[in-house]
PDB file of N, CA and C in Angstrom:
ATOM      1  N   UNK A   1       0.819  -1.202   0.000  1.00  0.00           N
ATOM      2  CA  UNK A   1       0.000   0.000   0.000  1.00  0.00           C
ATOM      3  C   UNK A   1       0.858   1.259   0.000  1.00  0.00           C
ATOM      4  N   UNK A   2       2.342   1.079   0.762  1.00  0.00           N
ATOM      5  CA  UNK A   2       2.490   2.239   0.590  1.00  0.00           C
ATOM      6  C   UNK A   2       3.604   2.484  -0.142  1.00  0.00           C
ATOM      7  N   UNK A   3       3.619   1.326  -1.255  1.00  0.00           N
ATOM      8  CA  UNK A   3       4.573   2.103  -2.685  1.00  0.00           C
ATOM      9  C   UNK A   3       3.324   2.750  -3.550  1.00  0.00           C
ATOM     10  N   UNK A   4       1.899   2.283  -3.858  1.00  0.00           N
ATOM     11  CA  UNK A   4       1.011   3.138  -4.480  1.00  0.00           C
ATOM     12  C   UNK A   4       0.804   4.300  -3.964  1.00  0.00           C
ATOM     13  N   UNK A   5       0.851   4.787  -2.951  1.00  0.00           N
ATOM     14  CA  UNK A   5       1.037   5.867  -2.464  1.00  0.00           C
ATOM     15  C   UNK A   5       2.189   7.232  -2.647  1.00  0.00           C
ATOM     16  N   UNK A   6       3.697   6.683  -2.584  1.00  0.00           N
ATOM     17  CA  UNK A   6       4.301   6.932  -3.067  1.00  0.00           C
ATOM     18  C   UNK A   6       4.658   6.690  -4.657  1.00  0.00           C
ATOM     19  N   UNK A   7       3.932   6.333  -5.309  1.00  0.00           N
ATOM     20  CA  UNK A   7       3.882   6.153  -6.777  1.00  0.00           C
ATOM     21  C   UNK A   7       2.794   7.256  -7.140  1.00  0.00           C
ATOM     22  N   UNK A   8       1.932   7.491  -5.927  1.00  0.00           N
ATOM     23  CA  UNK A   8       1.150   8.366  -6.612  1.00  0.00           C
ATOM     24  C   UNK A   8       1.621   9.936  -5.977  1.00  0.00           C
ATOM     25  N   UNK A   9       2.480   9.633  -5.415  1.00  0.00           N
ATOM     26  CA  UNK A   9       2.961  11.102  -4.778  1.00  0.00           C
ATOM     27  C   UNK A   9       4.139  11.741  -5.906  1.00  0.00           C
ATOM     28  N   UNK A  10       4.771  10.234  -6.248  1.00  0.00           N
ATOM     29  CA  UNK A  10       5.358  11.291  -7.580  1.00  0.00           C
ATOM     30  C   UNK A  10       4.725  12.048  -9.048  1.00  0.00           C
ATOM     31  N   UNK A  11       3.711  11.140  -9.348  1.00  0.00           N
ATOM     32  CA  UNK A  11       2.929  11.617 -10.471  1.00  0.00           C
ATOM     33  C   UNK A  11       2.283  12.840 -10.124  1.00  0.00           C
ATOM     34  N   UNK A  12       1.592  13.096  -8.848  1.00  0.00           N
ATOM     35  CA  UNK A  12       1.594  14.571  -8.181  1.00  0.00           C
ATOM     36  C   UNK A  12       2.646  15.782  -8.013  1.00  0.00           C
ATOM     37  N   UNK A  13       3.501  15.208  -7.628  1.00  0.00           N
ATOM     38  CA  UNK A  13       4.670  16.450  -7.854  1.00  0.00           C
ATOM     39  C   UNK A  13       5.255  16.098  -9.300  1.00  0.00           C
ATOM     40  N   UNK A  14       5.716  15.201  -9.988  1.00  0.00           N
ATOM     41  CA  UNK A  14       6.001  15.584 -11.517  1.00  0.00           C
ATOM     42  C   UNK A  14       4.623  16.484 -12.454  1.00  0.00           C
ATOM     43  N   UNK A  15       3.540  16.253 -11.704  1.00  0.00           N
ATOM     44  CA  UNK A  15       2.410  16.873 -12.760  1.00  0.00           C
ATOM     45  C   UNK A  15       2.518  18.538 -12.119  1.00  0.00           C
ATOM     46  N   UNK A  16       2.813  18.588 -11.044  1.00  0.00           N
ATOM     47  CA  UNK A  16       2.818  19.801 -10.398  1.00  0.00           C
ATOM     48  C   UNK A  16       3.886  20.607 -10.975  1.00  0.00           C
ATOM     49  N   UNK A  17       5.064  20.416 -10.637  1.00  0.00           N
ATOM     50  CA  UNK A  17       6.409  21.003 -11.585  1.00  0.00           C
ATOM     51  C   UNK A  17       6.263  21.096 -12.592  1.00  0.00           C
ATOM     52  N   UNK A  18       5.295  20.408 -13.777  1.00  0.00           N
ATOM     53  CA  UNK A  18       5.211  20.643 -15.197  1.00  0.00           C
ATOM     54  C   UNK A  18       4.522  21.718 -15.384  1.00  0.00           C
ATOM     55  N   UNK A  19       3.260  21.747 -14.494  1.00  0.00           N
ATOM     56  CA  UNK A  19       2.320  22.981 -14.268  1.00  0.00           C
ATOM     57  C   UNK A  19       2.834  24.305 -14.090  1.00  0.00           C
ATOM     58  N   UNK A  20       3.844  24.585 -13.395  1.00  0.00           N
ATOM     59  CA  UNK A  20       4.493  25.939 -13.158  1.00  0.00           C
ATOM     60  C   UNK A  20       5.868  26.521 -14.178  1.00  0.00           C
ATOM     61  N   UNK A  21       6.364  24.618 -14.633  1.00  0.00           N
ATOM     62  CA  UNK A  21       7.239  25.387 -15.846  1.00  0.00           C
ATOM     63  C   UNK A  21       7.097  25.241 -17.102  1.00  0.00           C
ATOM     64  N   UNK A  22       5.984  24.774 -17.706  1.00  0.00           N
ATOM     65  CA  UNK A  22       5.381  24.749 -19.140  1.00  0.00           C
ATOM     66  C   UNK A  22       5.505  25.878 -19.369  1.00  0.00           C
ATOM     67  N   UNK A  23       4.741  27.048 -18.473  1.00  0.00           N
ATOM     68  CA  UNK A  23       4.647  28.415 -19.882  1.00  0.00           C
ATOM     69  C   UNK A  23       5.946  28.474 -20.263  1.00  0.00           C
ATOM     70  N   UNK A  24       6.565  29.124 -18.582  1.00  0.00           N
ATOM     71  CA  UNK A  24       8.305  29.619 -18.633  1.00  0.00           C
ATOM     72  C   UNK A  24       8.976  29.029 -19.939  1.00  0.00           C
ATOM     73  N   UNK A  25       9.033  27.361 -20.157  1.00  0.00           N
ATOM     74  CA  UNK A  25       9.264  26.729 -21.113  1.00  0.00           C
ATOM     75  C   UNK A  25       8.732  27.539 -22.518  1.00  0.00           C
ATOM     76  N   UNK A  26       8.174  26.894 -22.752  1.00  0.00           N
ATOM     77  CA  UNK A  26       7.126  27.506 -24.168  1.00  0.00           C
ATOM     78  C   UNK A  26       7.145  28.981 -24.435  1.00  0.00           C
ATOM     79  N   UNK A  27       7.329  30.097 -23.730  1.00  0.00           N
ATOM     80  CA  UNK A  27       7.538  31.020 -23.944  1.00  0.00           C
ATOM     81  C   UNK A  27       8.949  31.433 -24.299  1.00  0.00           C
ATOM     82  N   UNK A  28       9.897  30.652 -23.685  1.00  0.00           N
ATOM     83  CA  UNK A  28      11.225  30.815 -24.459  1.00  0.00           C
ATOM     84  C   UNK A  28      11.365  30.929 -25.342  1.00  0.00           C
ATOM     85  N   UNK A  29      10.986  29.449 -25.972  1.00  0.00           N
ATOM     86  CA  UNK A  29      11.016  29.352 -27.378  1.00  0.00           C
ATOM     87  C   UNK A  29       9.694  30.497 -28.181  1.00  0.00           C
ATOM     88  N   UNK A  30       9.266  31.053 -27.713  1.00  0.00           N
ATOM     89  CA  UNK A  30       8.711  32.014 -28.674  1.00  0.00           C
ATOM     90  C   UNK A  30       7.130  31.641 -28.830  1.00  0.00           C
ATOM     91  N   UNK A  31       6.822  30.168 -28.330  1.00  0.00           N
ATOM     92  CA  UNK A  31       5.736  30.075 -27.932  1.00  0.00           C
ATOM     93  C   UNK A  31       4.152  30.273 -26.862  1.00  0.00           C
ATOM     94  N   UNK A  32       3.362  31.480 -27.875  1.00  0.00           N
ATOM     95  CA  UNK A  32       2.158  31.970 -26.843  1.00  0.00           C
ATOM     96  C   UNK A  32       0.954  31.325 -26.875  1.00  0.00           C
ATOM     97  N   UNK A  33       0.494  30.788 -26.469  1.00  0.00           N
ATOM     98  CA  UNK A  33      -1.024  30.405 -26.408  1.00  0.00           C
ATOM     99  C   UNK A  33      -1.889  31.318 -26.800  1.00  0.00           C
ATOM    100  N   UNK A  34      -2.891  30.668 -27.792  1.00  0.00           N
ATOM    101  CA  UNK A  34      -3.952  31.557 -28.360  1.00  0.00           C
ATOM    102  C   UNK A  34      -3.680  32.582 -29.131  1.00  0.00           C
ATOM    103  N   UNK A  35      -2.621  31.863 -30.221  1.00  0.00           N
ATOM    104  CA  UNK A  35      -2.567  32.966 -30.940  1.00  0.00           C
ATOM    105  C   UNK A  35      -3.054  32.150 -32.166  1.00  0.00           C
ATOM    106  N   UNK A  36      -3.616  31.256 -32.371  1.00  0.00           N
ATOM    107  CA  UNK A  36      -3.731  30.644 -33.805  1.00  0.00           C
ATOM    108  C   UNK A  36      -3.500  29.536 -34.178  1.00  0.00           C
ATOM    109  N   UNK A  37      -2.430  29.400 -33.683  1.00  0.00           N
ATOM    110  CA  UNK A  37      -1.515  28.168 -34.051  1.00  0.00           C
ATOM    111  C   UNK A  37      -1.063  27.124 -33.052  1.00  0.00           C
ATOM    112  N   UNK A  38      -2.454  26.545 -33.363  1.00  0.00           N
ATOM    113  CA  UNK A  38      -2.914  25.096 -32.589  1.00  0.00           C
ATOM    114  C   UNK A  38      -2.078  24.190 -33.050  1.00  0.00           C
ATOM    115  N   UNK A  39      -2.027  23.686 -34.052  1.00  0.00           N
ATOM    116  CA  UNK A  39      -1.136  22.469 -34.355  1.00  0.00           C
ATOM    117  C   UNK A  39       0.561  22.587 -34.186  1.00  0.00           C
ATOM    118  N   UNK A  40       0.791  24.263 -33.861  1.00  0.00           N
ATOM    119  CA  UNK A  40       2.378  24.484 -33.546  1.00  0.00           C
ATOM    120  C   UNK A  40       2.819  24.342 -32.547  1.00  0.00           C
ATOM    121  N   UNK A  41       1.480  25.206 -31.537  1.00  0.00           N
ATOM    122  CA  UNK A  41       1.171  24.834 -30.216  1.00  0.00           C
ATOM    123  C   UNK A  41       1.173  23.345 -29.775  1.00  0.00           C
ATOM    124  N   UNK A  42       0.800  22.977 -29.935  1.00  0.00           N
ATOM    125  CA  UNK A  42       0.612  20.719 -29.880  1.00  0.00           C
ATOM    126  C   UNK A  42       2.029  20.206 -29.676  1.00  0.00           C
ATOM    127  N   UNK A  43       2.824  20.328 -31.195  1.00  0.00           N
ATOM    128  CA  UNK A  43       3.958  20.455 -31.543  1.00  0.00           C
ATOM    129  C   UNK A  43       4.378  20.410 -30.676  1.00  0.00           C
ATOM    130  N   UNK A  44       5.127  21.827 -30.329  1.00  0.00           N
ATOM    131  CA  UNK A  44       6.545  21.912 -29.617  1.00  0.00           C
ATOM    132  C   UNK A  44       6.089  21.322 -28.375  1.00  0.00           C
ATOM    133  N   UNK A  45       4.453  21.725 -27.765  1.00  0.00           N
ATOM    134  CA  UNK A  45       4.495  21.127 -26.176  1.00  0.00           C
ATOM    135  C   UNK A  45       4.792  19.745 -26.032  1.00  0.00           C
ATOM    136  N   UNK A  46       4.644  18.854 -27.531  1.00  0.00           N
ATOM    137  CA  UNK A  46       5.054  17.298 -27.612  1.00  0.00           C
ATOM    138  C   UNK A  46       6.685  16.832 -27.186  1.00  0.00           C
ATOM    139  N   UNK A  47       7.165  17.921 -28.284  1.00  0.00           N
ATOM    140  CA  UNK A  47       8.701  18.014 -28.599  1.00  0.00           C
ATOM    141  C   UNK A  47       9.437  18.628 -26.911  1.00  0.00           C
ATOM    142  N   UNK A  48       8.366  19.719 -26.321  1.00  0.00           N
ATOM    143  CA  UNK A  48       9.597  19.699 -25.465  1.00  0.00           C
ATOM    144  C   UNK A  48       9.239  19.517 -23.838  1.00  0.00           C
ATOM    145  N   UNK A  49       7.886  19.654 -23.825  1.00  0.00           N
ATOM    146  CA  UNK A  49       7.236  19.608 -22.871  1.00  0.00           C
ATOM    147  C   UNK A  49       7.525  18.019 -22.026  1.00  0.00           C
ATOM    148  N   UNK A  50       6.734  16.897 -22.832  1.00  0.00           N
ATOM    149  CA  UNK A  50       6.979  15.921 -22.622  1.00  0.00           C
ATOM    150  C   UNK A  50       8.174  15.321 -22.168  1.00  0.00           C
ATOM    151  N   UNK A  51       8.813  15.328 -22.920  1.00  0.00           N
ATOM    152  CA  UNK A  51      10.613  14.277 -22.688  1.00  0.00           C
ATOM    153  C   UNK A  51      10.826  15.423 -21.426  1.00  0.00           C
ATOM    154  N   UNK A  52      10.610  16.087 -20.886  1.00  0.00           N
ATOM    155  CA  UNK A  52      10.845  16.900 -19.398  1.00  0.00           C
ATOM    156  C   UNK A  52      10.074  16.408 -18.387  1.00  0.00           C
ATOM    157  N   UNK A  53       8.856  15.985 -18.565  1.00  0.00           N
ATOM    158  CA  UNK A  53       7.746  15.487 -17.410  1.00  0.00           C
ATOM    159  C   UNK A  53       8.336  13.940 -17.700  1.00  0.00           C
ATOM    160  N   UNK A  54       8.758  12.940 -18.472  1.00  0.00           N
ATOM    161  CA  UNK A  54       9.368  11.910 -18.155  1.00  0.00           C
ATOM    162  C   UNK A  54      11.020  11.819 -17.383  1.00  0.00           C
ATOM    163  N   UNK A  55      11.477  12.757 -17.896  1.00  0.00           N
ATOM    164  CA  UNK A  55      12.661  13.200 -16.949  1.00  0.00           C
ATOM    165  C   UNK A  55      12.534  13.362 -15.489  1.00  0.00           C
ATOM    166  N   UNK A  56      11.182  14.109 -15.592  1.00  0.00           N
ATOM    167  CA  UNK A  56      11.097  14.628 -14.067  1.00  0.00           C
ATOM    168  C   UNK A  56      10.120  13.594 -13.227  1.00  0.00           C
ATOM    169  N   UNK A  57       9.682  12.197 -14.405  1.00  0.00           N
ATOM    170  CA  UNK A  57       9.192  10.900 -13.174  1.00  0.00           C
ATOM    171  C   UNK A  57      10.307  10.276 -12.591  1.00  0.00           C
ATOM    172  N   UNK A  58      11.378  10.317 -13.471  1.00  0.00           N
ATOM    173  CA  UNK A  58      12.277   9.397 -12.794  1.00  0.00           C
ATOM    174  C   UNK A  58      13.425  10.150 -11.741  1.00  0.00           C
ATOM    175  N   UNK A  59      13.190  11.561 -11.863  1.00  0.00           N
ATOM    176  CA  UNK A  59      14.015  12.523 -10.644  1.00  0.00           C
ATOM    177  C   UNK A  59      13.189  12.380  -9.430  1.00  0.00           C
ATOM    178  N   UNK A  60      11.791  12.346  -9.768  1.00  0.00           N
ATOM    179  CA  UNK A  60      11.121  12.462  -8.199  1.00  0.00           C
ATOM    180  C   UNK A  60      11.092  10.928  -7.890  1.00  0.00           C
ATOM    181  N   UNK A  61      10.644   9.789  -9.001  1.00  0.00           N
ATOM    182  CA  UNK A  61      11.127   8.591  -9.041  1.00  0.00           C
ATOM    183  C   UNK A  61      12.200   8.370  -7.748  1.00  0.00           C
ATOM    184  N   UNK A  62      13.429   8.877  -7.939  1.00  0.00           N
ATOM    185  CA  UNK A  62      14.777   8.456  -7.407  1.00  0.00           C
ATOM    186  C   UNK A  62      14.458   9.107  -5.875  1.00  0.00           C
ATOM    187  N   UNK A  63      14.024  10.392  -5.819  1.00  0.00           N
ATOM    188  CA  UNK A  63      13.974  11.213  -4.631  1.00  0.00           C
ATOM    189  C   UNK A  63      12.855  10.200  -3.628  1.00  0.00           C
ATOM    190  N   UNK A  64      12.120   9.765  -4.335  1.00  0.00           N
ATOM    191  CA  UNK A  64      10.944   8.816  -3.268  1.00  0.00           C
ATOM    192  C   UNK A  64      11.211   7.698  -3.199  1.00  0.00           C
ATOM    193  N   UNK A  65      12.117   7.269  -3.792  1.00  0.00           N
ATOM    194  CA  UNK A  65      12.450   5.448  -3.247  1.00  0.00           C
ATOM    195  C   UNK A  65      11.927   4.736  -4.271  1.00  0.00           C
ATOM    196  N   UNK A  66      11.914   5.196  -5.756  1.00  0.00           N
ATOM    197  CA  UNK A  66      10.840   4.584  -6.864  1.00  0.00           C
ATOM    198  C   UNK A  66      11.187   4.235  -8.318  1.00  0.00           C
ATOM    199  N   UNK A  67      12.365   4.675  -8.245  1.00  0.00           N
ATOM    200  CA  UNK A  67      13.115   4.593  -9.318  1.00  0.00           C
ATOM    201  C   UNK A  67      13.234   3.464 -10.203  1.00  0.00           C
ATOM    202  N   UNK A  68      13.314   2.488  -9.925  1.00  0.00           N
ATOM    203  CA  UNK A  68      12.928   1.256 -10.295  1.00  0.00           C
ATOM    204  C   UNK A  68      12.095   1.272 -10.546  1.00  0.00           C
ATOM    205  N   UNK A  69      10.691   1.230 -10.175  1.00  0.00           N
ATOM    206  CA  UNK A  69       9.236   1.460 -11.035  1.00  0.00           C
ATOM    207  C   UNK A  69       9.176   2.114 -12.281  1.00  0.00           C
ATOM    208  N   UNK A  70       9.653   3.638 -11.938  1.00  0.00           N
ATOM    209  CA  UNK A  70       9.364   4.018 -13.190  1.00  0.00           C
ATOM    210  C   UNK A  70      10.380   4.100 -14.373  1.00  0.00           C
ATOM    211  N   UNK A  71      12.050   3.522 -14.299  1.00  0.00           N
ATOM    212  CA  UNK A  71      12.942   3.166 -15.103  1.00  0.00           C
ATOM    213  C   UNK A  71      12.019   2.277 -15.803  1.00  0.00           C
ATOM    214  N   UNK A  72      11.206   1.005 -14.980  1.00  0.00           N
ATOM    215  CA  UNK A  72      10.870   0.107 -16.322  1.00  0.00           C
ATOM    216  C   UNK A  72       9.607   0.554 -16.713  1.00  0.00           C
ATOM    217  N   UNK A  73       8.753   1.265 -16.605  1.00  0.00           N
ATOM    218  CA  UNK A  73       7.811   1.944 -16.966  1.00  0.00           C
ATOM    219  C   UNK A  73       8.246   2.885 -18.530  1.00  0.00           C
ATOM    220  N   UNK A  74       9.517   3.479 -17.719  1.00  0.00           N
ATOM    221  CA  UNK A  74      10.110   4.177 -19.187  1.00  0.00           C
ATOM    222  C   UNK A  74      10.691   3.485 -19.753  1.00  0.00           C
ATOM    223  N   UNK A  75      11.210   2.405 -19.980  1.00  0.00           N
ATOM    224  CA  UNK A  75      12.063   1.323 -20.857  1.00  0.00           C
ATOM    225  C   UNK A  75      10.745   0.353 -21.654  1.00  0.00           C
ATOM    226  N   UNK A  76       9.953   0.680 -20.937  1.00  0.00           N
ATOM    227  CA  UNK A  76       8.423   0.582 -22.055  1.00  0.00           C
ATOM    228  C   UNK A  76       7.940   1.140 -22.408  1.00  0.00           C
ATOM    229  N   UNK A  77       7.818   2.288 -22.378  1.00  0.00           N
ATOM    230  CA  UNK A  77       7.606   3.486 -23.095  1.00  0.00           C
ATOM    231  C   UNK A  77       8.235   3.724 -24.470  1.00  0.00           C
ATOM    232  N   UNK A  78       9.307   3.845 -24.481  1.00  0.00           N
ATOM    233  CA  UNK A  78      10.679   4.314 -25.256  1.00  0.00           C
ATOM    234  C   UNK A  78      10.707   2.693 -25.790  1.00  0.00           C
ATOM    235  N   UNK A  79      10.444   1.423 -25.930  1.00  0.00           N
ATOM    236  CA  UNK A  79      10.426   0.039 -26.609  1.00  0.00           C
ATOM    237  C   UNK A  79       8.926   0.463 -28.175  1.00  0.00           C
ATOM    238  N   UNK A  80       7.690   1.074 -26.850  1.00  0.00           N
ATOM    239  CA  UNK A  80       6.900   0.801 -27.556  1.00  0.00           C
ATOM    240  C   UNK A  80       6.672   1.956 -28.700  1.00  0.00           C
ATOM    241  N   UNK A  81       7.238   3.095 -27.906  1.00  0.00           N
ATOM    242  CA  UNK A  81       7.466   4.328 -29.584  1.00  0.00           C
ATOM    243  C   UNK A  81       8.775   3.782 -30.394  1.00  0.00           C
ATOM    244  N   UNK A  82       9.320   3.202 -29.996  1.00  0.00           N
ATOM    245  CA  UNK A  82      10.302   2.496 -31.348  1.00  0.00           C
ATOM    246  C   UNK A  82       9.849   1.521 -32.182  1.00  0.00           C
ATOM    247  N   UNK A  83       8.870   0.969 -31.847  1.00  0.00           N
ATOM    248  CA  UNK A  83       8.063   0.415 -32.070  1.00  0.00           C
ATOM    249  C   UNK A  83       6.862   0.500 -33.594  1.00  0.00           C
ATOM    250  N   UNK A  84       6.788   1.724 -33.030  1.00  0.00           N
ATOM    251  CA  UNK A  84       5.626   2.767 -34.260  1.00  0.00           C
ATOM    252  C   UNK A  84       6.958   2.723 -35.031  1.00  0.00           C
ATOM    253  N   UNK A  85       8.093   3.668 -35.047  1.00  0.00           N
ATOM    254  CA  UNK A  85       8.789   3.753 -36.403  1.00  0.00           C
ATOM    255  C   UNK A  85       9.607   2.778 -36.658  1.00  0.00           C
ATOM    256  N   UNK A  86       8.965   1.476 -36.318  1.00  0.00           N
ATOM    257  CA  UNK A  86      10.021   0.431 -37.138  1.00  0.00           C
ATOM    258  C   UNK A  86       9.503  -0.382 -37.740  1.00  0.00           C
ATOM    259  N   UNK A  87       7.958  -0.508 -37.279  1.00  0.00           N
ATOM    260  CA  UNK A  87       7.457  -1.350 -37.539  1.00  0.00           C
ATOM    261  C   UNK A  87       7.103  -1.654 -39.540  1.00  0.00           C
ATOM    262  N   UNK A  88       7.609  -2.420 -39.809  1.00  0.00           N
ATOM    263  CA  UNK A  88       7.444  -3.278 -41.078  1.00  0.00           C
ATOM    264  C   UNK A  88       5.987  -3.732 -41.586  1.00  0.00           C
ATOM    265  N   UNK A  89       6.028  -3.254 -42.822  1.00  0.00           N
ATOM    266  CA  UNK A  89       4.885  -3.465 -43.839  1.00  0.00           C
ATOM    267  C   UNK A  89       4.840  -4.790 -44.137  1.00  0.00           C
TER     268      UNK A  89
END
């Protein structure tokens, strides 16, 4: 019971930290919300947003005693998008 707990305490603070540095992020790069450009918008938050909130499961991962969970969580992740571009006709 109380690794789900702590499994769910990291997905709370990794979702939390993404929450406060998405804009900061996205605005660097030159990206504003609501200006039009929805599918650019999508884009970069894919390109840069993401691979940062998986970074930051396996930092709070390590900080809570969990690291192991979510290493193989991400080693299935990263199997199954290699997956999409390899896959054979």
């Amino acid at each position: 019971m109380s690794q789900v707990l702590l499994v769910l305490l990291v997905f709370a603070c990794t979702g939390t930290t993404i929450l406060f540095i998405k804009n900061p992020i996205l605005s660097f790069f030159g990206i504003v919300r609501g200006e039009g450009q929805g599918f650019f918008n999508t884009l970069a938050y894919l390109l840069l947003v993401l691979p940062l909130y998986q970074i930051l499961l396996l930092v709070y991962g390590f900080i809570f005693g969990q690291f192991r969970f979510f290493w193989e969580k991400e080693k299935k992740l990263v199997k199954r998008i290699g997956t999409v571009f390899t896959r054979k006709k």
